[in-house]
PDB file of N, CA and C in Angstrom:
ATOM      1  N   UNK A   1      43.228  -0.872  39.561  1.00  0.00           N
ATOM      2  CA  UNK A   1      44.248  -0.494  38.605  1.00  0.00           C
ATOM      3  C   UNK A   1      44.218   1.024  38.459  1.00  0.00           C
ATOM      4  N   UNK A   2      45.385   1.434  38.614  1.00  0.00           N
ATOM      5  CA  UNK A   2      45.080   3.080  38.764  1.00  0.00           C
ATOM      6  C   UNK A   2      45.490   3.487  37.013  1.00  0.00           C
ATOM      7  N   UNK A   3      45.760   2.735  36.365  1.00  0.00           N
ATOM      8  CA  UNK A   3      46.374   3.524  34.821  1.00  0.00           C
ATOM      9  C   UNK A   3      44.870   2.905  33.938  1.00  0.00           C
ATOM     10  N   UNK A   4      44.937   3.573  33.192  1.00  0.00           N
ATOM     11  CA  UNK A   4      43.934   2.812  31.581  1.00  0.00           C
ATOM     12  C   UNK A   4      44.110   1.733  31.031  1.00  0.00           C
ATOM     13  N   UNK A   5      43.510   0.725  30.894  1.00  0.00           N
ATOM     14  CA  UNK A   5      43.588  -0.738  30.450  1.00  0.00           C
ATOM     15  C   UNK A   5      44.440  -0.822  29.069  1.00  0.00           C
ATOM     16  N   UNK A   6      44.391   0.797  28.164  1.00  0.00           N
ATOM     17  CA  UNK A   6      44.869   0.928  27.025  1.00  0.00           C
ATOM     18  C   UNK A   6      46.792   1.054  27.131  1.00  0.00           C
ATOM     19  N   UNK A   7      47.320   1.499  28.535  1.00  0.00           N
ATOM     20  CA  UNK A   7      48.718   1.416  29.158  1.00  0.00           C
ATOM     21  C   UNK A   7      48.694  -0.093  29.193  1.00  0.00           C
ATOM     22  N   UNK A   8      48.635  -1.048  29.655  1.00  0.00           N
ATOM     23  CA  UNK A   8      48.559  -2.106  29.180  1.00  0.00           C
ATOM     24  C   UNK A   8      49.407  -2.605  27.504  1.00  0.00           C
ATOM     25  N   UNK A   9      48.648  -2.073  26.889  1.00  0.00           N
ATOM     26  CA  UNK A   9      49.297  -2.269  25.413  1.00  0.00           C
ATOM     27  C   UNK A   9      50.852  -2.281  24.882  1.00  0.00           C
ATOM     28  N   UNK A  10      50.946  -1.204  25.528  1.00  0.00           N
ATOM     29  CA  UNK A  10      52.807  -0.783  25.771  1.00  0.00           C
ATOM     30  C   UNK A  10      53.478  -1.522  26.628  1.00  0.00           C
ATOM     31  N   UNK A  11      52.981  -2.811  27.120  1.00  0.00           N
ATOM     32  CA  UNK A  11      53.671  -3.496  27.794  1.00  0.00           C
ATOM     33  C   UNK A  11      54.141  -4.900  27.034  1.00  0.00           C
ATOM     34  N   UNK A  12      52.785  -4.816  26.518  1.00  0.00           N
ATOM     35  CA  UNK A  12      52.435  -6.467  25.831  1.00  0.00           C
ATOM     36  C   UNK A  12      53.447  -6.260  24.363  1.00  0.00           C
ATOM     37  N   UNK A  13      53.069  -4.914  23.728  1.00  0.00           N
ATOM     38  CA  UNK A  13      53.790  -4.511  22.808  1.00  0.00           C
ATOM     39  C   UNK A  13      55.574  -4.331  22.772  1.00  0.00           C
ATOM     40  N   UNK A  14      56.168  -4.058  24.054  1.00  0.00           N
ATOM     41  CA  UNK A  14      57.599  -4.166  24.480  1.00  0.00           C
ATOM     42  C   UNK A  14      57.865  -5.310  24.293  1.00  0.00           C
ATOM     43  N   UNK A  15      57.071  -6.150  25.108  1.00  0.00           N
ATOM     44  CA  UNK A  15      57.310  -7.783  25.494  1.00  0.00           C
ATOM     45  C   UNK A  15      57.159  -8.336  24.311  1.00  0.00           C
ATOM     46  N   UNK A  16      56.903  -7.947  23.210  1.00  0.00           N
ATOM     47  CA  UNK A  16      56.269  -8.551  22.120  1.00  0.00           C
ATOM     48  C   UNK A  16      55.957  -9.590  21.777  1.00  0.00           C
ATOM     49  N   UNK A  17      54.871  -9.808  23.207  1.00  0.00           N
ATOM     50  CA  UNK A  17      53.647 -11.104  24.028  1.00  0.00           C
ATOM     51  C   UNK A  17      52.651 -11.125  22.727  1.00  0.00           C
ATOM     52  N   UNK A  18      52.494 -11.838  21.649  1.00  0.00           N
ATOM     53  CA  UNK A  18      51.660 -12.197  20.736  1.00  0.00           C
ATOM     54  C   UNK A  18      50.625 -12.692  21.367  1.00  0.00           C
ATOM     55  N   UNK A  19      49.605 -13.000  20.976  1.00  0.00           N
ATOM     56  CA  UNK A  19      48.673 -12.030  20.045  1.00  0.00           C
ATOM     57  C   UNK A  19      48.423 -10.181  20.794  1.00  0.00           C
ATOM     58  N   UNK A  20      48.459 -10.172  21.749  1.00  0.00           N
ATOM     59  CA  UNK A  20      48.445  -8.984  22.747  1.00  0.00           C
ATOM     60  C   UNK A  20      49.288  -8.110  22.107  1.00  0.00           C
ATOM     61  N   UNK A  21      50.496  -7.678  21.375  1.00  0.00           N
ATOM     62  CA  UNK A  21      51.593  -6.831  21.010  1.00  0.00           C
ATOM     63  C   UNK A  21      50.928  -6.066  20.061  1.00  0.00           C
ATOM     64  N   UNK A  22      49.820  -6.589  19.296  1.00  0.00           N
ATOM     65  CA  UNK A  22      48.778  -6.289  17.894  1.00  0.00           C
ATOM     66  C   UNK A  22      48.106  -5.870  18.507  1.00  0.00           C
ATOM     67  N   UNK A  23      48.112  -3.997  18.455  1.00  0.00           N
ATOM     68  CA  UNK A  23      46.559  -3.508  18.854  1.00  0.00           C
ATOM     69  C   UNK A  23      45.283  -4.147  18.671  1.00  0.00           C
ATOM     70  N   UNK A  24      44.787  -4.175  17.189  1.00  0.00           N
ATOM     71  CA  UNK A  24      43.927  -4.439  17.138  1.00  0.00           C
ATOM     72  C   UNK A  24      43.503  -5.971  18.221  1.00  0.00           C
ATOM     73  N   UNK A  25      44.178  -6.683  18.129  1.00  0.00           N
ATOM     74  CA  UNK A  25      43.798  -8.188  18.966  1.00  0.00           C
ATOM     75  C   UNK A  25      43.972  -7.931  20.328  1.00  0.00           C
ATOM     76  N   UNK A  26      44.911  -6.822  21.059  1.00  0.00           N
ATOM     77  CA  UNK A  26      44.463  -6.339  22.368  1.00  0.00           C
ATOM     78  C   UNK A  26      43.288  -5.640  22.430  1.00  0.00           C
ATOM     79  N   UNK A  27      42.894  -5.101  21.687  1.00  0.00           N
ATOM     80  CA  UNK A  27      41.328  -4.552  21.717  1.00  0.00           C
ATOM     81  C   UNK A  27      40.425  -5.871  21.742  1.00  0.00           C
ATOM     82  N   UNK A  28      40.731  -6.658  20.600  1.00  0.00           N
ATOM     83  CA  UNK A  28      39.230  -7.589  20.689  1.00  0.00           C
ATOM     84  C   UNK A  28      39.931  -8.496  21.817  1.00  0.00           C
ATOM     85  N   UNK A  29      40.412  -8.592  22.683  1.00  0.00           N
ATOM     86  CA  UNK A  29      40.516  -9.775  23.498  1.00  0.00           C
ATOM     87  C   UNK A  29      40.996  -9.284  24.544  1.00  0.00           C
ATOM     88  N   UNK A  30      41.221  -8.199  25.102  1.00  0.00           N
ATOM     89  CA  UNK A  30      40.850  -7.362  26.430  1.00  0.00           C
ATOM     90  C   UNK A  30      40.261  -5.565  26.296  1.00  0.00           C
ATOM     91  N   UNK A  31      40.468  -4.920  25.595  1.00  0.00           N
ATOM     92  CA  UNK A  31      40.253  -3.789  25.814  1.00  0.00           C
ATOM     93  C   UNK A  31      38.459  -3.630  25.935  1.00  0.00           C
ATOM     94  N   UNK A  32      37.923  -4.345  24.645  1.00  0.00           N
ATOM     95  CA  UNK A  32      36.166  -4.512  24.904  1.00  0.00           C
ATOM     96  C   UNK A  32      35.660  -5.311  25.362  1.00  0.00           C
ATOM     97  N   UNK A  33      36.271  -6.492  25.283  1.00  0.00           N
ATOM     98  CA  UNK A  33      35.780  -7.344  26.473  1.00  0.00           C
ATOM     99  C   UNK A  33      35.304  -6.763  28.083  1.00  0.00           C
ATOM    100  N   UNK A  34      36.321  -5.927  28.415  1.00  0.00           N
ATOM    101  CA  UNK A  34      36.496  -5.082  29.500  1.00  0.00           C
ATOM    102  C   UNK A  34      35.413  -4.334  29.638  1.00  0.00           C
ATOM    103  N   UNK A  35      35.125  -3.681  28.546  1.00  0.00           N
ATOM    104  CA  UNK A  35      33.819  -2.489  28.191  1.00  0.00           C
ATOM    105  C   UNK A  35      32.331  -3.047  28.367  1.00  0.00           C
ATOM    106  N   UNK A  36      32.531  -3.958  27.986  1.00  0.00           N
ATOM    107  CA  UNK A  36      31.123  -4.852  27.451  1.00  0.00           C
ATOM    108  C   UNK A  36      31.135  -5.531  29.096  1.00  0.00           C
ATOM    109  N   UNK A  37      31.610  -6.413  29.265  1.00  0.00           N
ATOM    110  CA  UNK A  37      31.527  -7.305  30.749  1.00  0.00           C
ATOM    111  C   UNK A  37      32.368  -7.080  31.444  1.00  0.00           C
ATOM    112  N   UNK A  38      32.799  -6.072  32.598  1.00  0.00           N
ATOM    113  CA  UNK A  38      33.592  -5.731  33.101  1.00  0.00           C
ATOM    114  C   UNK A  38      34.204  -7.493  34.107  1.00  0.00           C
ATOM    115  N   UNK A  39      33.114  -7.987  35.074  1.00  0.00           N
ATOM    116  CA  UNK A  39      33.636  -8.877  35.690  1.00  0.00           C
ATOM    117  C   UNK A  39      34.721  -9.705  34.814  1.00  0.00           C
ATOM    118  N   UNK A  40      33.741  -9.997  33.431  1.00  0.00           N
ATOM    119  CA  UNK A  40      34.251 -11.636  32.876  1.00  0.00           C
ATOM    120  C   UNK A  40      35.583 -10.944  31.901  1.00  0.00           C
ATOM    121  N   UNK A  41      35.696  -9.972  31.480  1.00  0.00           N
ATOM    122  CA  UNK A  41      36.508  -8.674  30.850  1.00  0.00           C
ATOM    123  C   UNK A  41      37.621  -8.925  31.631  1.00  0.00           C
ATOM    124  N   UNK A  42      37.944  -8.598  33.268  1.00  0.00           N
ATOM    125  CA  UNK A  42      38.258  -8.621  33.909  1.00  0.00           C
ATOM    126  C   UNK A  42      39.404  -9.613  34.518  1.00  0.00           C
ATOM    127  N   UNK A  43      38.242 -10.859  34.866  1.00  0.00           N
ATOM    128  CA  UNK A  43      39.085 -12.050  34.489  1.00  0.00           C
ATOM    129  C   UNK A  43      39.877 -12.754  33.274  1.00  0.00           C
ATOM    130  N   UNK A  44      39.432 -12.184  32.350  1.00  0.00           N
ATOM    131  CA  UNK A  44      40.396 -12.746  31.020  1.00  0.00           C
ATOM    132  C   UNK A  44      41.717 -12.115  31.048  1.00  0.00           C
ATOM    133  N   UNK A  45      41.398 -10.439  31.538  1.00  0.00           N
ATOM    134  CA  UNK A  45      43.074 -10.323  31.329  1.00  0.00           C
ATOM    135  C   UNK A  45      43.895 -10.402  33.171  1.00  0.00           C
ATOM    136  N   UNK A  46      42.874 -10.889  34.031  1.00  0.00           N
ATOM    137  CA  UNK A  46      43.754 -11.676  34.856  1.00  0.00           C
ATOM    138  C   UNK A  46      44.580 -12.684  34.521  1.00  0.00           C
ATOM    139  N   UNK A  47      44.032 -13.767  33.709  1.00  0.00           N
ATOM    140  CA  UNK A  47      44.533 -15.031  33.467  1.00  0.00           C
ATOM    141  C   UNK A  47      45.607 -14.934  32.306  1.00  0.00           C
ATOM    142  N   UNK A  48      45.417 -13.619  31.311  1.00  0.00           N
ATOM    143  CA  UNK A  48      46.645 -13.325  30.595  1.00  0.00           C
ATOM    144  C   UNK A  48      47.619 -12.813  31.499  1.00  0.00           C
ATOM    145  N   UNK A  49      47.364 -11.815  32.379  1.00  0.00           N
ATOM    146  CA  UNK A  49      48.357 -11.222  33.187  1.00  0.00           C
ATOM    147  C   UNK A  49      49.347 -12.355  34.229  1.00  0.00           C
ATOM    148  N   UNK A  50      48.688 -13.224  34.465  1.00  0.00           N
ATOM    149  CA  UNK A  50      48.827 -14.589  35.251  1.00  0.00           C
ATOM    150  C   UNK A  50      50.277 -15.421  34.806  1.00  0.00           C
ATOM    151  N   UNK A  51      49.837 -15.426  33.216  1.00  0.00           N
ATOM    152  CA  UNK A  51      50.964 -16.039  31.780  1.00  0.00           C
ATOM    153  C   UNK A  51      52.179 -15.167  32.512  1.00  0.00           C
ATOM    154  N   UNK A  52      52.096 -13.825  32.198  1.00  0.00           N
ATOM    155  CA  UNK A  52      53.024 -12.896  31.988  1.00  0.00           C
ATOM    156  C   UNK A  52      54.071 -12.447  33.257  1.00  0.00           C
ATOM    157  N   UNK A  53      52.971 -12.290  34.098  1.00  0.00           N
ATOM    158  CA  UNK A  53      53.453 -11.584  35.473  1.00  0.00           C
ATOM    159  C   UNK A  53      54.915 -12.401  36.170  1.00  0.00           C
ATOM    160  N   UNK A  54      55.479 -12.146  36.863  1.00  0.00           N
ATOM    161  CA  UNK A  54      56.200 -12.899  37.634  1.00  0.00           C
ATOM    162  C   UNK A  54      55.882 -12.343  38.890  1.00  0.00           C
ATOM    163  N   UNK A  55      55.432 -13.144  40.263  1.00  0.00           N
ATOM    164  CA  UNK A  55      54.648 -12.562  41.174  1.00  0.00           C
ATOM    165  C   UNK A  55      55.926 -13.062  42.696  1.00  0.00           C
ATOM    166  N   UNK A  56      56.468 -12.041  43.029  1.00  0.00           N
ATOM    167  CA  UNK A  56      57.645 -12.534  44.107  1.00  0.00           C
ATOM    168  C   UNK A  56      56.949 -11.742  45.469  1.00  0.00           C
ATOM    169  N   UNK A  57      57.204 -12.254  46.744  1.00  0.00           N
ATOM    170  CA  UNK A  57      56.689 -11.831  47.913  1.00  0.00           C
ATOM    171  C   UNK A  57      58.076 -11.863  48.750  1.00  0.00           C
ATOM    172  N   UNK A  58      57.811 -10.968  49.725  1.00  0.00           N
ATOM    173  CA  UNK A  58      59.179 -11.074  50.369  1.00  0.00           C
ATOM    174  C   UNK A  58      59.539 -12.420  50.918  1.00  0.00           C
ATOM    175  N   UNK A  59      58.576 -12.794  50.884  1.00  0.00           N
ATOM    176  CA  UNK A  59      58.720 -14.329  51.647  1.00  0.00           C
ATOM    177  C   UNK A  59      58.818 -15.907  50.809  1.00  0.00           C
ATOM    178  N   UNK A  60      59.103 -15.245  49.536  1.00  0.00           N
ATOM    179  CA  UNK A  60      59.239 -15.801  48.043  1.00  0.00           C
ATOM    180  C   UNK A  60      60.712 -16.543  48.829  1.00  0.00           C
ATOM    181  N   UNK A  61      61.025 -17.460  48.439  1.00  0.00           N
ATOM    182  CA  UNK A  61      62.562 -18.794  48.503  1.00  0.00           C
ATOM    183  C   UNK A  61      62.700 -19.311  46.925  1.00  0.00           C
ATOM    184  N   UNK A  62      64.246 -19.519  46.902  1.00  0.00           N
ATOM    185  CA  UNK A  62      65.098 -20.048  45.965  1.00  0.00           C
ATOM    186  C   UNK A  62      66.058 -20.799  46.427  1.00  0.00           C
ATOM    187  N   UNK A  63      65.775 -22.101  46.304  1.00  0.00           N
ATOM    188  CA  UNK A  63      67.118 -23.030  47.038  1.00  0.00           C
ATOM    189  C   UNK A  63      66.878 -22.905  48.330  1.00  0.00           C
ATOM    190  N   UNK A  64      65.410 -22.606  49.107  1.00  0.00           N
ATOM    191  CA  UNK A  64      65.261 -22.602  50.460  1.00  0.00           C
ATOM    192  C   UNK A  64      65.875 -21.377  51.341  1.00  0.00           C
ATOM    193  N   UNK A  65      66.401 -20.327  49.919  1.00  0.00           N
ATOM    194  CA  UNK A  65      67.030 -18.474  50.980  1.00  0.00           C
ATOM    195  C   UNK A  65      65.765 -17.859  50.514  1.00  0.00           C
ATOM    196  N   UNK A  66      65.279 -16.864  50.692  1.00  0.00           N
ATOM    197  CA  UNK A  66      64.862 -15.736  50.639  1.00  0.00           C
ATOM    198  C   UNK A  66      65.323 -15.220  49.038  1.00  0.00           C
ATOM    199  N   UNK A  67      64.302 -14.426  48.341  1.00  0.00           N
ATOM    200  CA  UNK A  67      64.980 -13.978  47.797  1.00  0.00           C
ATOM    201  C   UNK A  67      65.209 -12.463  47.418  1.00  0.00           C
ATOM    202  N   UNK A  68      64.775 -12.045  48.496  1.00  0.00           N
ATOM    203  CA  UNK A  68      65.413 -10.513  48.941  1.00  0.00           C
ATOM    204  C   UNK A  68      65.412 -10.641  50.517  1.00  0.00           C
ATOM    205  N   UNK A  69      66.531 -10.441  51.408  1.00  0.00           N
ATOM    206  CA  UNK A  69      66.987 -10.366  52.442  1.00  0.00           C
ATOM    207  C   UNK A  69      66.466  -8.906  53.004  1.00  0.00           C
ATOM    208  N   UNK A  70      65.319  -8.571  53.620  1.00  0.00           N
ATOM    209  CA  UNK A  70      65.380  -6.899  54.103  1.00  0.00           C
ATOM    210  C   UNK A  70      65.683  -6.804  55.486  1.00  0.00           C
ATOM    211  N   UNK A  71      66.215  -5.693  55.848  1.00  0.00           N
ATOM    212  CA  UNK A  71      66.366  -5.225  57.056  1.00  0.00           C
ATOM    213  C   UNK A  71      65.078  -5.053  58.041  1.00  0.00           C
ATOM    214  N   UNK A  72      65.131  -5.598  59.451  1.00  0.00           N
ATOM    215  CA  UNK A  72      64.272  -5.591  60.177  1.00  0.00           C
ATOM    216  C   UNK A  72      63.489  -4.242  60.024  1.00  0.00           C
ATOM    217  N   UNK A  73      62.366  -4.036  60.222  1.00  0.00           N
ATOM    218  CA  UNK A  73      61.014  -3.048  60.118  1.00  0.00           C
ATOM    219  C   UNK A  73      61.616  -2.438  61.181  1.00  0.00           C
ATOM    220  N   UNK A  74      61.429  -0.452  61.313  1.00  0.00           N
ATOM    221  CA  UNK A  74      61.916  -0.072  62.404  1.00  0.00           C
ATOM    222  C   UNK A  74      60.772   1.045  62.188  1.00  0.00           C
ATOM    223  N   UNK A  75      60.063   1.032  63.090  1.00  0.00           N
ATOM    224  CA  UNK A  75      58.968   2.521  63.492  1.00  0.00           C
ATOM    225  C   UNK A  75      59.710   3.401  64.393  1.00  0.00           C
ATOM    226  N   UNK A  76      59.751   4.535  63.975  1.00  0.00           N
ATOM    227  CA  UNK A  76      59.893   5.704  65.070  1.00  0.00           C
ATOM    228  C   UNK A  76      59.150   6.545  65.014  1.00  0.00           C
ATOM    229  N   UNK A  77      58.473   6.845  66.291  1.00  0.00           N
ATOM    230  CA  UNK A  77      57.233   7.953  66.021  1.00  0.00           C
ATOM    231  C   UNK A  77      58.220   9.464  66.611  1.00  0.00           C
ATOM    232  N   UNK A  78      58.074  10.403  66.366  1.00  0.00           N
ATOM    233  CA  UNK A  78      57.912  11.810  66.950  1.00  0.00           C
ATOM    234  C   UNK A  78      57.102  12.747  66.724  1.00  0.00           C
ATOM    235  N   UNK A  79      56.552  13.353  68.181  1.00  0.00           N
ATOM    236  CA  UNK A  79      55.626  13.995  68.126  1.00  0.00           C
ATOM    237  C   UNK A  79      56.296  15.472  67.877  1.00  0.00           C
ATOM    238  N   UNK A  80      56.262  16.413  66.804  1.00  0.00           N
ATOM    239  CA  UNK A  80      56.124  18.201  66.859  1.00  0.00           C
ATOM    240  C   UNK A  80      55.599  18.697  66.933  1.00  0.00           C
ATOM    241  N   UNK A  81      55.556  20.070  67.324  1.00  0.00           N
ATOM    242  CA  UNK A  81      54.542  20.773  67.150  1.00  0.00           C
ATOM    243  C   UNK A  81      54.926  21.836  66.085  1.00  0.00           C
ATOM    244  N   UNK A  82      53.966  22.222  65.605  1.00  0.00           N
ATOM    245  CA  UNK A  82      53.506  23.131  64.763  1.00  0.00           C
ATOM    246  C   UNK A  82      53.559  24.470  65.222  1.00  0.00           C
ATOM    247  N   UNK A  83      54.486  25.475  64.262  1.00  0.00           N
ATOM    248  CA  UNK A  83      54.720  27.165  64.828  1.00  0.00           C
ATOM    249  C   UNK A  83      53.128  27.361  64.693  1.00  0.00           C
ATOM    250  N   UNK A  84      52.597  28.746  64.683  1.00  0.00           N
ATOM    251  CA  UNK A  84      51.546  29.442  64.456  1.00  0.00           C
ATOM    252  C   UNK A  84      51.190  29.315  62.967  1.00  0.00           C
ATOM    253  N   UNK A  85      52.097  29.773  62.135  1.00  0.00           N
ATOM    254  CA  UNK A  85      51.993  29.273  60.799  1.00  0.00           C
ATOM    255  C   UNK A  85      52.061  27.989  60.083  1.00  0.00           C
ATOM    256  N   UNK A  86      52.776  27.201  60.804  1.00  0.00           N
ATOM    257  CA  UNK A  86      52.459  25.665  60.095  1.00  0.00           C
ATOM    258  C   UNK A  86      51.087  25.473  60.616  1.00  0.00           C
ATOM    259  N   UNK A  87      50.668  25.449  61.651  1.00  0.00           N
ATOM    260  CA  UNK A  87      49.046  25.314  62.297  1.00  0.00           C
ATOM    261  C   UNK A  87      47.808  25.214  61.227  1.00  0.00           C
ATOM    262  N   UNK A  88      48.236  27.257  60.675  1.00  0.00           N
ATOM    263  CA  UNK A  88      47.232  27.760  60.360  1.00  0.00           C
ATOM    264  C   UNK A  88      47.176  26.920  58.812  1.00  0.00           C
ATOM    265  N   UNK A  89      48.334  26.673  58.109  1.00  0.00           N
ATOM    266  CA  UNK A  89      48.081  26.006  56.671  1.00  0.00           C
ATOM    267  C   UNK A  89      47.953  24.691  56.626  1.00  0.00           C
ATOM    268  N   UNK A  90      48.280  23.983  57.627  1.00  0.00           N
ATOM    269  CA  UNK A  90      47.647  22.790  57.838  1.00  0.00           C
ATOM    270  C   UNK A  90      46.368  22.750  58.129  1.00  0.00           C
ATOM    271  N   UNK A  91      45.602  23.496  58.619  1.00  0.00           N
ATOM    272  CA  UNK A  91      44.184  23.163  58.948  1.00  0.00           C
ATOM    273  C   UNK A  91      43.772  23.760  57.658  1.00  0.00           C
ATOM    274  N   UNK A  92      44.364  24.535  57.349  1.00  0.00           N
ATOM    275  CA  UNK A  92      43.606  25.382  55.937  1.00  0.00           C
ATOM    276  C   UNK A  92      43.921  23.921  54.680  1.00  0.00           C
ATOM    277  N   UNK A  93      44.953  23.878  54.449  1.00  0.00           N
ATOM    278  CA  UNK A  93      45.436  22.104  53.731  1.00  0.00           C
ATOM    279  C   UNK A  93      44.096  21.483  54.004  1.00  0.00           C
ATOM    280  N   UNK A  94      44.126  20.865  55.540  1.00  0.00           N
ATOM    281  CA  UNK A  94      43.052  19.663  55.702  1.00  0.00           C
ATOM    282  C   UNK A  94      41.266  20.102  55.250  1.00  0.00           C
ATOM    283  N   UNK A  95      41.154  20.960  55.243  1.00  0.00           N
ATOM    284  CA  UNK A  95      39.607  21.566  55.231  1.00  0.00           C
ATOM    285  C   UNK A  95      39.555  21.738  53.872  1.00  0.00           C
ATOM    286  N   UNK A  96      40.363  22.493  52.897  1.00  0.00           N
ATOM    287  CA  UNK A  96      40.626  22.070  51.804  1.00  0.00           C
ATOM    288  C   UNK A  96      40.411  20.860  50.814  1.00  0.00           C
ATOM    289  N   UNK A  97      41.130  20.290  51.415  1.00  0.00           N
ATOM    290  CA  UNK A  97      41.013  18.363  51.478  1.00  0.00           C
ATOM    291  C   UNK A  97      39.896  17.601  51.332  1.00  0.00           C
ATOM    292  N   UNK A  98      39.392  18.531  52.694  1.00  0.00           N
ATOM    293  CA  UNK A  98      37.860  17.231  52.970  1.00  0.00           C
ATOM    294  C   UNK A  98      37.097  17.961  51.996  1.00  0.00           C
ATOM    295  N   UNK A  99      36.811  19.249  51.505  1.00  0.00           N
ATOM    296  CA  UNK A  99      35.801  19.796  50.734  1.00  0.00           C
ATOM    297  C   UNK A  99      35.739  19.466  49.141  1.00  0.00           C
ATOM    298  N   UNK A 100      37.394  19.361  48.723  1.00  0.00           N
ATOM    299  CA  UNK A 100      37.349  18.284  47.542  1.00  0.00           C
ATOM    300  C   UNK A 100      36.789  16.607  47.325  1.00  0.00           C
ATOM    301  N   UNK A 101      37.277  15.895  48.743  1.00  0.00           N
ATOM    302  CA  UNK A 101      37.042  15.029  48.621  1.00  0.00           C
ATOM    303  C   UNK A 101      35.049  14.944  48.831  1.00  0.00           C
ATOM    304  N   UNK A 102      34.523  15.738  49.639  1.00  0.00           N
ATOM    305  CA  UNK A 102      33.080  15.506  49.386  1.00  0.00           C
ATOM    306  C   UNK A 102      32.711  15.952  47.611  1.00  0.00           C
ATOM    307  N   UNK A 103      33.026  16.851  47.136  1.00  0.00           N
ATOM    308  CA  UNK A 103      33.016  17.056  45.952  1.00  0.00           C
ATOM    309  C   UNK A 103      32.819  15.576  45.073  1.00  0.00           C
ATOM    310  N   UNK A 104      34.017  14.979  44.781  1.00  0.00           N
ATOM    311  CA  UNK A 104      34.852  14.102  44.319  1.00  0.00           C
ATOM    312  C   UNK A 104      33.957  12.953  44.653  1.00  0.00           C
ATOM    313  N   UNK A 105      33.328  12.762  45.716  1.00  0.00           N
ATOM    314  CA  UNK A 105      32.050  11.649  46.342  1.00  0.00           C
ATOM    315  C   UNK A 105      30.885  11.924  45.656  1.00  0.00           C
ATOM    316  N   UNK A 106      30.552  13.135  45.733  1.00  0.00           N
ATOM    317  CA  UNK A 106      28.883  13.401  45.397  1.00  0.00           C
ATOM    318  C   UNK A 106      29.474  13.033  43.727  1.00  0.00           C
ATOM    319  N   UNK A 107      30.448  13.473  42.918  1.00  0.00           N
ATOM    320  CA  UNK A 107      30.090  13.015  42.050  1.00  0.00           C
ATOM    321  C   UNK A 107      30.310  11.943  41.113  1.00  0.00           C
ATOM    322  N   UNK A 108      31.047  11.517  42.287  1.00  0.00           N
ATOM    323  CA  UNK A 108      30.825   9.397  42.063  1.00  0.00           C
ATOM    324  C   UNK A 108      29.771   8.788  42.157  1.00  0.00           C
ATOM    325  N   UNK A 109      29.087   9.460  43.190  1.00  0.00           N
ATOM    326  CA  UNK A 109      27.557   9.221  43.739  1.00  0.00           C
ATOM    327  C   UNK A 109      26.638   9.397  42.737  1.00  0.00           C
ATOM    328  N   UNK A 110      27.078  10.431  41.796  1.00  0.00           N
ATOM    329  CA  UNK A 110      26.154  10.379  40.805  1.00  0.00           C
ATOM    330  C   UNK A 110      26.360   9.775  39.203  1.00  0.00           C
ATOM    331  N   UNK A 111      27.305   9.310  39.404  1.00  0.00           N
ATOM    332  CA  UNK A 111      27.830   8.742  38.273  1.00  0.00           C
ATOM    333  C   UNK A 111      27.121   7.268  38.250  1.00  0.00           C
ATOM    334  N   UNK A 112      27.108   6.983  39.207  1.00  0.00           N
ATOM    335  CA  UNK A 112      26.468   5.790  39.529  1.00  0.00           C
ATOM    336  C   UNK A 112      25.244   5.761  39.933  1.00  0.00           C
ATOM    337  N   UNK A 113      24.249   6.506  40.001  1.00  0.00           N
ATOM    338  CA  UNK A 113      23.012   6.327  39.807  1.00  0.00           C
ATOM    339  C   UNK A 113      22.142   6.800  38.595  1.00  0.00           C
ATOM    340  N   UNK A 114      23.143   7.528  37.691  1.00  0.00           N
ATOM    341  CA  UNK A 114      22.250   7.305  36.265  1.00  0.00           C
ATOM    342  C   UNK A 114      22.134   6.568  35.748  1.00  0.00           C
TER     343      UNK A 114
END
């Protein structure tokens, strides 16, 4: 889940999905649950989300059609090249990149071993 379990709230609260719409009862029945037992936390507001969700796949049928028709998948690759200056800020970009992302590791790495 890339947002805060607390974004959540503003959903349940739109929907005005009882008991969930009531901060306080989204706190005691997912927000610390979550805190306290992440797995079993976890699964509870799967099985609320479960209630709520409506879950469609492209390959989802109604009356035996489809129920979004998409256009066949089409890849086209092309290869460019790069002037002297796109070169040089792309490698400067990518090196960039990787030196945050080791950053960004070591201190996940350590987040998790205290």
């Amino acid at each position: 889940m890339q947002n805060a379990i607390d974004d959540l709230y503003s959903y349940f609260r739109f929907l005005k999905y009882d008991p969930y719409s009531v901060y306080s009862s989204f706190c005691a029945s997912i927000k610390y649950p979550i805190s306290k037992n992440t797995s079993s936390g976890y699964r509870k507001l799967q099985a609320v989300l479960k209630a709520v969700l409506l879950r469609c796949t492209k390959a989802t049928l109604i009356d035996g059609e489809p129920i979004l028709k998409l256009p066949p998948k089409s890849i086209c690759l092309k290869k460019v090249d790069f002037s002297h200056e796109e070169r040089e800020f792309y490698l400067k970009l990518e090196a960039d990149s990787r030196q945050q992302f080791k950053v960004l590791t070591i201190q996940e790495v350590g987040l998790f071993t205290r």
